[in-house]
C-alpha atoms as a PDB file:
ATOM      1  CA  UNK A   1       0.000   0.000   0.000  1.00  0.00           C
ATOM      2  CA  UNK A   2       1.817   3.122  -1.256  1.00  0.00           C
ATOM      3  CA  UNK A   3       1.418   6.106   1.295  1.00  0.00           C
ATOM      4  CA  UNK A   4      -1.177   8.147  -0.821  1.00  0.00           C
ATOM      5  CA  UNK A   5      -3.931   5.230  -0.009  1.00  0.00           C
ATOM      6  CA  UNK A   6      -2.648   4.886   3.379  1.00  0.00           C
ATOM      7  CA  UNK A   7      -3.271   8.388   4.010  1.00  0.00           C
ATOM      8  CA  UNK A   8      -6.885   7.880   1.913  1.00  0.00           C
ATOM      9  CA  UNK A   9      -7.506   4.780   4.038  1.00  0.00           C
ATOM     10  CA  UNK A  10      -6.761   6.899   7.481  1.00  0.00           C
ATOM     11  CA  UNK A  11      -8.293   9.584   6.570  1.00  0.00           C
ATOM     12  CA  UNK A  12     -11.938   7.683   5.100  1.00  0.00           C
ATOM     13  CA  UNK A  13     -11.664   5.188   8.749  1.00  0.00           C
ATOM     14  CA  UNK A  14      -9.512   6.718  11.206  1.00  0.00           C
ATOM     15  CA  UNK A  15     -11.827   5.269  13.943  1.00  0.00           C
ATOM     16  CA  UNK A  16     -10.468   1.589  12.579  1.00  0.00           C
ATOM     17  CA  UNK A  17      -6.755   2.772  12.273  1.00  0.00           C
ATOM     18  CA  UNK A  18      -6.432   3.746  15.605  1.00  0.00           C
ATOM     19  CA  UNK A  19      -8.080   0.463  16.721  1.00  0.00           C
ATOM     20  CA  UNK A  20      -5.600  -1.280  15.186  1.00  0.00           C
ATOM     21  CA  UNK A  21      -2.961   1.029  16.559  1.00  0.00           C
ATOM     22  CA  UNK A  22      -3.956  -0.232  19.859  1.00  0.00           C
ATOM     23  CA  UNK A  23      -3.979  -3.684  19.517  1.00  0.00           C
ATOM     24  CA  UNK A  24      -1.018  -3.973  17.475  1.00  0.00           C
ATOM     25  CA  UNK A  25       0.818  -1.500  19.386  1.00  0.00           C
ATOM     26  CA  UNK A  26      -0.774  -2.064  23.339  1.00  0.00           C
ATOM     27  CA  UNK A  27      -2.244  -5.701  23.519  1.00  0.00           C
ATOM     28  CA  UNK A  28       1.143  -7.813  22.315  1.00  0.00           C
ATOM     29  CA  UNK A  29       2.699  -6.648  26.073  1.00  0.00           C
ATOM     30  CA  UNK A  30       0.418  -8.477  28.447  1.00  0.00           C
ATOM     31  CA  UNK A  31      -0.865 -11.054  26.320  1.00  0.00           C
ATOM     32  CA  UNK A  32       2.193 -12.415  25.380  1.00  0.00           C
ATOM     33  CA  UNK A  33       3.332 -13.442  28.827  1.00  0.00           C
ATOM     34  CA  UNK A  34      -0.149 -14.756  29.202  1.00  0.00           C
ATOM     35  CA  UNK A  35      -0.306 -16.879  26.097  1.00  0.00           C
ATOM     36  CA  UNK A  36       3.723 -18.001  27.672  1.00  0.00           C
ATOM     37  CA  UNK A  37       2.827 -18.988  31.130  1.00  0.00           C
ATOM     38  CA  UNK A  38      -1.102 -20.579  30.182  1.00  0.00           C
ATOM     39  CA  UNK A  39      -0.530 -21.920  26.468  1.00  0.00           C
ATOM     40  CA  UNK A  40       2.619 -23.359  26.122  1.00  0.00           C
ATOM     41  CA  UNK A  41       5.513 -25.284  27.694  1.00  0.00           C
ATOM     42  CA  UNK A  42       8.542 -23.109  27.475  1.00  0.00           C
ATOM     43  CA  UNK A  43       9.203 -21.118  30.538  1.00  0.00           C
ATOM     44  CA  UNK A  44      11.714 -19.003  30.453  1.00  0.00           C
ATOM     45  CA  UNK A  45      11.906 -18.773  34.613  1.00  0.00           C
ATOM     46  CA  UNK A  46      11.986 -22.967  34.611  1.00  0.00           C
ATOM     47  CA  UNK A  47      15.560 -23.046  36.159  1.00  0.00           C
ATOM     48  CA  UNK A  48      14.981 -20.072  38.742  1.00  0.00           C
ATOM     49  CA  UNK A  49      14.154 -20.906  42.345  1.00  0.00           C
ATOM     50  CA  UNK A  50      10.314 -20.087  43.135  1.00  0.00           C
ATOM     51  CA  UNK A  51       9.713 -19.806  39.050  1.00  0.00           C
ATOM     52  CA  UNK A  52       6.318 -20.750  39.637  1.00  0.00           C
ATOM     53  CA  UNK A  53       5.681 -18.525  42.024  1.00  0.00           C
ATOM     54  CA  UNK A  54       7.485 -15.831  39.661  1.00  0.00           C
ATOM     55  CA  UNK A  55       5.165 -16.669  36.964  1.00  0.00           C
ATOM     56  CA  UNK A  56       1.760 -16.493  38.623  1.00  0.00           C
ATOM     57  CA  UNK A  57       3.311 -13.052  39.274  1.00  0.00           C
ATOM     58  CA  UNK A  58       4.156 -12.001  36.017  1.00  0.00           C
ATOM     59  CA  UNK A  59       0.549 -13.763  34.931  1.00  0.00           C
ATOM     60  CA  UNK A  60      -1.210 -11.514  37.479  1.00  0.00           C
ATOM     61  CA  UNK A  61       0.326  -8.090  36.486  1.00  0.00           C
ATOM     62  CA  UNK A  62      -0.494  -8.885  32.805  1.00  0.00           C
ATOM     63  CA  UNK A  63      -3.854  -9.703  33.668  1.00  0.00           C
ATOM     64  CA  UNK A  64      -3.786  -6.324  35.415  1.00  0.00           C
ATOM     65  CA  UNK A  65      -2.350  -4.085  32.581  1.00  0.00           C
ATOM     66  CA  UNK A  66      -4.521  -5.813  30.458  1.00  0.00           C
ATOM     67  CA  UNK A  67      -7.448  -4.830  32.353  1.00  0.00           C
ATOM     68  CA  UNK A  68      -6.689  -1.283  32.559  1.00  0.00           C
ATOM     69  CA  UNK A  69      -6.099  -1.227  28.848  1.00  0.00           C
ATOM     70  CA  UNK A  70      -9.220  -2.436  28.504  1.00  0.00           C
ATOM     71  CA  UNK A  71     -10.777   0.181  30.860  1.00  0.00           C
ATOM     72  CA  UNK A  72      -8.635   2.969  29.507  1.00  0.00           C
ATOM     73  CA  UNK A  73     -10.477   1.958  26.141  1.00  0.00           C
ATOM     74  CA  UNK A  74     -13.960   2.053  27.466  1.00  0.00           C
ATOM     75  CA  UNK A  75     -13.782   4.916  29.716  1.00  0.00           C
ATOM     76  CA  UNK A  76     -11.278   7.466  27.954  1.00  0.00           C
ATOM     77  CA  UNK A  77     -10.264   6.462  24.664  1.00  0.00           C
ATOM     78  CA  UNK A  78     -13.645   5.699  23.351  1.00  0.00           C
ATOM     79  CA  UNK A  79     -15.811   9.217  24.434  1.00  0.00           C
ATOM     80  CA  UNK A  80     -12.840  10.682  23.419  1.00  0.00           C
ATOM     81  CA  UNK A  81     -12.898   9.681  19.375  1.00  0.00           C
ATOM     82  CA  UNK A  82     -16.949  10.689  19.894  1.00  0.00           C
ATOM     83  CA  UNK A  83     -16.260  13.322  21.124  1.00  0.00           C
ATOM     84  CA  UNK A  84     -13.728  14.191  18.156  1.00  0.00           C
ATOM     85  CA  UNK A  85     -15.992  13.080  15.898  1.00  0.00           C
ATOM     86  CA  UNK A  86     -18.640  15.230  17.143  1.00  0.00           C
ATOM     87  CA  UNK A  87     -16.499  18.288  17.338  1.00  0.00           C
ATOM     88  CA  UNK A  88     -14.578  17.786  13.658  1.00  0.00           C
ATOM     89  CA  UNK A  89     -18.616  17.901  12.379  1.00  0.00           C
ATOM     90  CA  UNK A  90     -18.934  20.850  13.696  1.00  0.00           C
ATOM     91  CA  UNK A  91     -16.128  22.630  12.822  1.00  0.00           C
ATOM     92  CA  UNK A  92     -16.828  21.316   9.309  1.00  0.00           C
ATOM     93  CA  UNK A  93     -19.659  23.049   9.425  1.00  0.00           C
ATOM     94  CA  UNK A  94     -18.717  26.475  10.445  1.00  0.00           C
ATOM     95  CA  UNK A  95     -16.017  26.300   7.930  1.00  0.00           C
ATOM     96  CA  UNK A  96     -18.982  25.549   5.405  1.00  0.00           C
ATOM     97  CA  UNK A  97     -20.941  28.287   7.293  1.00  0.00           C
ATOM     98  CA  UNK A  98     -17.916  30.816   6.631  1.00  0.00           C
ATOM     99  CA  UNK A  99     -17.540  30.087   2.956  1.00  0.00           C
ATOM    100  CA  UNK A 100     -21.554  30.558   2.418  1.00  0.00           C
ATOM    101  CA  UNK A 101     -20.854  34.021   4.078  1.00  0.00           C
ATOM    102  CA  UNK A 102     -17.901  35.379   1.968  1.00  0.00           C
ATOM    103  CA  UNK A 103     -19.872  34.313  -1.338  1.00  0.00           C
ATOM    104  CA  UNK A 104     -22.760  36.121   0.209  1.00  0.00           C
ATOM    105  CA  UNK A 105     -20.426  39.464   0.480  1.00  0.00           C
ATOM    106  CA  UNK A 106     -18.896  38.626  -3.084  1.00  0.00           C
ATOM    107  CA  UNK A 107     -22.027  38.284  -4.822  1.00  0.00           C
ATOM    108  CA  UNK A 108     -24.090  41.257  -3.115  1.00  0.00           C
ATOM    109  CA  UNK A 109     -23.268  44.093  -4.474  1.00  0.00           C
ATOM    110  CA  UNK A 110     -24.231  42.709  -8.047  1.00  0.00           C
ATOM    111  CA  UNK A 111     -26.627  39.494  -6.916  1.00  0.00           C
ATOM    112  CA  UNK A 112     -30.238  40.083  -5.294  1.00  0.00           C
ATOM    113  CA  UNK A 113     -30.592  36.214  -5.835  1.00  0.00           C
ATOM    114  CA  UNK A 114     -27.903  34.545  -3.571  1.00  0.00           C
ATOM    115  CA  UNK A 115     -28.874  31.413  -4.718  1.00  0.00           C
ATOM    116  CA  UNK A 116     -26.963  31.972  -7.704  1.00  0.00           C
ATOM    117  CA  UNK A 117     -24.518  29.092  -9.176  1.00  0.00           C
ATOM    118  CA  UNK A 118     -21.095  30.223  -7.904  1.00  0.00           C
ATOM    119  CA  UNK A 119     -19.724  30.659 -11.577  1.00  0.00           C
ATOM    120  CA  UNK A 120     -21.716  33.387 -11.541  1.00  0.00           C
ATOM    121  CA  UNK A 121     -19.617  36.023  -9.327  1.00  0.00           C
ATOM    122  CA  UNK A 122     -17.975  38.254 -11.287  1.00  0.00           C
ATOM    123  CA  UNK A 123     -14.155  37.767 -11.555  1.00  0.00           C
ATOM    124  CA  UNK A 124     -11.412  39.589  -9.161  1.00  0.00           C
ATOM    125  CA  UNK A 125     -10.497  42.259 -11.029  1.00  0.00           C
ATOM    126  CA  UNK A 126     -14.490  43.189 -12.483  1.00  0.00           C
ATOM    127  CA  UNK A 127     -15.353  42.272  -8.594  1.00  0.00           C
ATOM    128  CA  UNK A 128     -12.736  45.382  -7.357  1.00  0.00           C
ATOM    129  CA  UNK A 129     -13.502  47.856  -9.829  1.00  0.00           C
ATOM    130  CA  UNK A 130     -17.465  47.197  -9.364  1.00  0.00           C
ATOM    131  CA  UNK A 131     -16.716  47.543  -5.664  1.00  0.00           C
ATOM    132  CA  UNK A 132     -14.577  50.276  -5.775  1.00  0.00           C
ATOM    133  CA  UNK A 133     -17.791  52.229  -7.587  1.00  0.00           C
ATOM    134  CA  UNK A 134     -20.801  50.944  -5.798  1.00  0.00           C
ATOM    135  CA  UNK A 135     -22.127  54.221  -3.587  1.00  0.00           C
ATOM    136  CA  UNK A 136     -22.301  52.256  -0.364  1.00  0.00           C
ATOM    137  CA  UNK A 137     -23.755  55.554   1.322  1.00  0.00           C
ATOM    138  CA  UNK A 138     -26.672  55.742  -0.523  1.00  0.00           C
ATOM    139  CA  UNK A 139     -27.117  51.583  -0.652  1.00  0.00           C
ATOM    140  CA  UNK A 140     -27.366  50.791   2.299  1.00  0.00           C
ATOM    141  CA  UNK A 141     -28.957  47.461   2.273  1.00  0.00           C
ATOM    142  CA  UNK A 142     -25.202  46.452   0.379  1.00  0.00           C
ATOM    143  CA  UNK A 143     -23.532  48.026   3.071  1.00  0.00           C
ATOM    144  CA  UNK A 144     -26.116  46.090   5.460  1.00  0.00           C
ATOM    145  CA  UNK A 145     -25.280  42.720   4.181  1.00  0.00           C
ATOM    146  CA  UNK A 146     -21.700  43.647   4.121  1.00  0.00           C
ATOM    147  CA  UNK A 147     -21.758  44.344   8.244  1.00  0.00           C
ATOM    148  CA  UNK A 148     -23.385  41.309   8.801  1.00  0.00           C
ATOM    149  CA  UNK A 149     -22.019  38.812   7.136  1.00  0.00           C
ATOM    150  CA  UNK A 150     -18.949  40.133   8.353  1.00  0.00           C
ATOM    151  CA  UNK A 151     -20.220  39.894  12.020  1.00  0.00           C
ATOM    152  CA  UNK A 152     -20.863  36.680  11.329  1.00  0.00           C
ATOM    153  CA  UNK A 153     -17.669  34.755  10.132  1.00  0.00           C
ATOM    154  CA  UNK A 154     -15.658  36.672  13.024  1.00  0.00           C
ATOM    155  CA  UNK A 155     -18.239  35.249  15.353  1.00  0.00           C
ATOM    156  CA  UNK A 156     -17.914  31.550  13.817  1.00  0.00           C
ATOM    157  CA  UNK A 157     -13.977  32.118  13.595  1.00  0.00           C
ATOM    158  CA  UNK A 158     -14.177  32.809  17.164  1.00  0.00           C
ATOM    159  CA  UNK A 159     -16.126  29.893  18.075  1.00  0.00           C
ATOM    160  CA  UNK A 160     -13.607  27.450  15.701  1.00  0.00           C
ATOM    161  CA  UNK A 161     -10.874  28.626  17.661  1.00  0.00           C
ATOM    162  CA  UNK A 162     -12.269  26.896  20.754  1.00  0.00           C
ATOM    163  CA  UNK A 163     -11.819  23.921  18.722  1.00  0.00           C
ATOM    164  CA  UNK A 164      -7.969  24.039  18.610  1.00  0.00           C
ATOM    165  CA  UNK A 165      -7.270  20.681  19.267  1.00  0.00           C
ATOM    166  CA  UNK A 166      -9.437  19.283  15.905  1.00  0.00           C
ATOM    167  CA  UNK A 167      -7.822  21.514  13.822  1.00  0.00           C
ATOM    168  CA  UNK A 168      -5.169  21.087  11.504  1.00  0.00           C
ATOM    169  CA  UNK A 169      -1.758  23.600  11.003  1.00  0.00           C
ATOM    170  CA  UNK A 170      -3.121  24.615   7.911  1.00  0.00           C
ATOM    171  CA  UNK A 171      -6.976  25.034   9.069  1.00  0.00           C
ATOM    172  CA  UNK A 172      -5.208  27.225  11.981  1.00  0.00           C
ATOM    173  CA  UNK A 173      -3.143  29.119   9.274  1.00  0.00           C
ATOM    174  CA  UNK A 174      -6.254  29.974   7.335  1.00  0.00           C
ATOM    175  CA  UNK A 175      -8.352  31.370  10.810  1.00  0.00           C
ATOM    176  CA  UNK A 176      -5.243  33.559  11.842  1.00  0.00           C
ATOM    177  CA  UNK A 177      -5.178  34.819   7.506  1.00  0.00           C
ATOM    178  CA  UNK A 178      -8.708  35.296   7.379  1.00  0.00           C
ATOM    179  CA  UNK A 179      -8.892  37.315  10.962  1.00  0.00           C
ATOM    180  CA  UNK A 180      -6.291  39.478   9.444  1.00  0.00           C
ATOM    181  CA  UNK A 181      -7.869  40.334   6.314  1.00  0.00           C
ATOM    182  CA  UNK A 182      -8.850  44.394   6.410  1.00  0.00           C
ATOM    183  CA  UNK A 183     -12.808  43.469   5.587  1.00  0.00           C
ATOM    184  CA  UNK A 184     -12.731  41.161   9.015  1.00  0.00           C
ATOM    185  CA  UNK A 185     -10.756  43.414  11.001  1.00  0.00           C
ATOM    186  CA  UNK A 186     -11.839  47.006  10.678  1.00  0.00           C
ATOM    187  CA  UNK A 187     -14.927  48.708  10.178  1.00  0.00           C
ATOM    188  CA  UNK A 188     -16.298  49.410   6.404  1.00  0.00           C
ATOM    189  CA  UNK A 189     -15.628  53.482   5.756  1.00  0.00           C
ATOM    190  CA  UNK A 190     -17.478  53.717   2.354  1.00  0.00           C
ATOM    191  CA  UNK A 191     -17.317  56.516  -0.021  1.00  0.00           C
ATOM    192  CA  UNK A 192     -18.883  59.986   0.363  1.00  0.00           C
ATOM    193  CA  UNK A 193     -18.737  63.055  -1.143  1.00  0.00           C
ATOM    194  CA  UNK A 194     -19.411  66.723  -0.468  1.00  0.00           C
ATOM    195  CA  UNK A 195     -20.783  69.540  -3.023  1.00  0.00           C
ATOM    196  CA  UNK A 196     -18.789  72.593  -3.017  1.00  0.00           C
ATOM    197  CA  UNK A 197     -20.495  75.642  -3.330  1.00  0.00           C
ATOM    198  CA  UNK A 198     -19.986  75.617  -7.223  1.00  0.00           C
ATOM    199  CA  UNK A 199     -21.560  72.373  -7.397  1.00  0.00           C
ATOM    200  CA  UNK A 200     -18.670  70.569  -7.291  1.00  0.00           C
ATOM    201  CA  UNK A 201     -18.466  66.953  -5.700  1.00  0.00           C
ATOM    202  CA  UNK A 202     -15.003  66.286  -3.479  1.00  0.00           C
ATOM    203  CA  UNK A 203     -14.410  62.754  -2.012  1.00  0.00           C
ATOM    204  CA  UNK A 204     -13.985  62.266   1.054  1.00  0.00           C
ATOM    205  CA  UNK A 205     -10.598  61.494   2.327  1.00  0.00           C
ATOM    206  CA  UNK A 206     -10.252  58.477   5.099  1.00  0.00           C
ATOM    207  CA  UNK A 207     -12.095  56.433   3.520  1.00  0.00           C
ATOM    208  CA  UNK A 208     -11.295  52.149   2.946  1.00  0.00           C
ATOM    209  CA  UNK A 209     -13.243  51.321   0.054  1.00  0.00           C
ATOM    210  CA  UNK A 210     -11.076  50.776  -2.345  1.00  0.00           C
ATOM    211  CA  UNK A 211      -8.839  49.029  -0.346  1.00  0.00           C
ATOM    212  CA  UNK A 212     -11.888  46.945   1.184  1.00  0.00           C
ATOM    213  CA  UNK A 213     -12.775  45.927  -2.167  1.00  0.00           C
ATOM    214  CA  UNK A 214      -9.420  44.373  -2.362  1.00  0.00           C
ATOM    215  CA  UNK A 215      -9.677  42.993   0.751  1.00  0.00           C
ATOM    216  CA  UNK A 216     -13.245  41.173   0.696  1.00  0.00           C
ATOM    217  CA  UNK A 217     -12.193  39.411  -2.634  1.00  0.00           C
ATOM    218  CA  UNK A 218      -8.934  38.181  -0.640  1.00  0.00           C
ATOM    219  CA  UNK A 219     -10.582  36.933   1.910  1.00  0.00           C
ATOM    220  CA  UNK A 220     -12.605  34.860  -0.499  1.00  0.00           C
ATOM    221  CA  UNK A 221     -10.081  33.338  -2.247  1.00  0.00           C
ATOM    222  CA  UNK A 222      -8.622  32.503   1.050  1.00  0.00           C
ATOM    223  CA  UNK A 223     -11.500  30.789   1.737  1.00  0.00           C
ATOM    224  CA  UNK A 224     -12.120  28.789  -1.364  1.00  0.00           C
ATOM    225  CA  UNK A 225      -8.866  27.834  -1.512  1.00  0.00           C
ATOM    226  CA  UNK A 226      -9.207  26.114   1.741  1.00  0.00           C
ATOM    227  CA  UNK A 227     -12.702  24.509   0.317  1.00  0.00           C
ATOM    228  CA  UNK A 228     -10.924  22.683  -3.062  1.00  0.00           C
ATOM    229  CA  UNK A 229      -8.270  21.563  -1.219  1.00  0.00           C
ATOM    230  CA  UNK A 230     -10.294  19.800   1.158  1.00  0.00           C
ATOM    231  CA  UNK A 231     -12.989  18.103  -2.052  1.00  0.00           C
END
């Protein structure tokens, strides 16, 4: 078995893997001595004095480390993969819940229908310069959608972080890029302009838009990139 199938094979049944983990590498320790002493006729402590007595020892504590294998199985090892198992649903998915919310962002300011097919988002570059022109001041239900899909992914990032101990070095990676991302991490300052007395209109300086156009499209291609590696 070459180590791509292996790692197909662990990944598809890992509850079976580690099963076989255990009693490959746990159970050979007691019940060899067992099988030994009860099953056969060589004994190593033969020519010792008391080697019977030596035996029924070594018999006992194998008996005994079997036991608490066997408990340590039932009591810990066992809730634990459930409880794994339970938690890596979950954090699948938020992750899922994430992407759905960054496609929302991507596809609002041209999409009413957010059940669109995703090949219909507009590329990166049509995406920023779209962006970059939408009056967010005067649409405010964009703007709207904007703040609260944004609320929540930080909210689900938050809560995926409490799962630290389910989540891979790269699924890590991709939290600590996403929570970094401008659109995530500071407040939307959208475009507005004031009419001079001449009739004149002068933007306003301060504002992020531009650079939040940028910045929401990263953040989705952050996201998806995470999603096809994982199909």
């Amino acid at each position: 078995m070459n180590s791509k199938v292996f790692r197909m094979v662990c990944k598809k049944w890992p509850i079976i893997i580690s099963c076989l983990k255990i009693f490959f590498g746990v159970f050979p320790f007691p019940l060899l001595p067992i099988y030994i002493i009860k099953f056969t006729e060589y004994r190593p402590l033969g020519t010792c004095d008391y080697y019977e007595e030596t035996n029924e020892i070594i018999l006992n504590l194998s008996y005994s480390y079997l036991a608490a294998i066997l408990f340590h199985i039932i009591m810990v090892y066992i809730p634990n993969l459930r409880r794994d198992k339970l938690m890596k649903s979950k954090k699948d998915f938020y992750f899922t819940q994430i992407t759905a919310h960054i496609e929302q962002c991507v596809r609002s300011i041209h999409l009413y229908d957010f059940s669109s097919k995703a090949d219909q988002i507009l590329p990166k570059e049509a995406f920023i310069e779209e962006f970059k022109e939408t009056n967010l001041t005067s649409e405010c239900f964009y703007l709207s959608i904007l703040k609260n899909n944004r609320t929540l992914i930080n909210s689900k990032i938050d809560f995926l972080f409490s799962f630290q101990e389910v989540l891979s070095s790269k699924e890590l990676g991709l939290l600590f890029n996403l929570r970094e991302t401008l659109f995530l991490s500071q407040q939307i300052i959208p475009k507005d302009y004031i009419e001079t007395d001449n009739g004149e209109k002068i933007e306003i300086p301060y504002n992020n838009q531009d650079d939040m156009a940028i910045s929401i499209y990263q953040t989705y291609e952050l996201i998806k990139q995470h999603q096809n590696e994982n199909n």
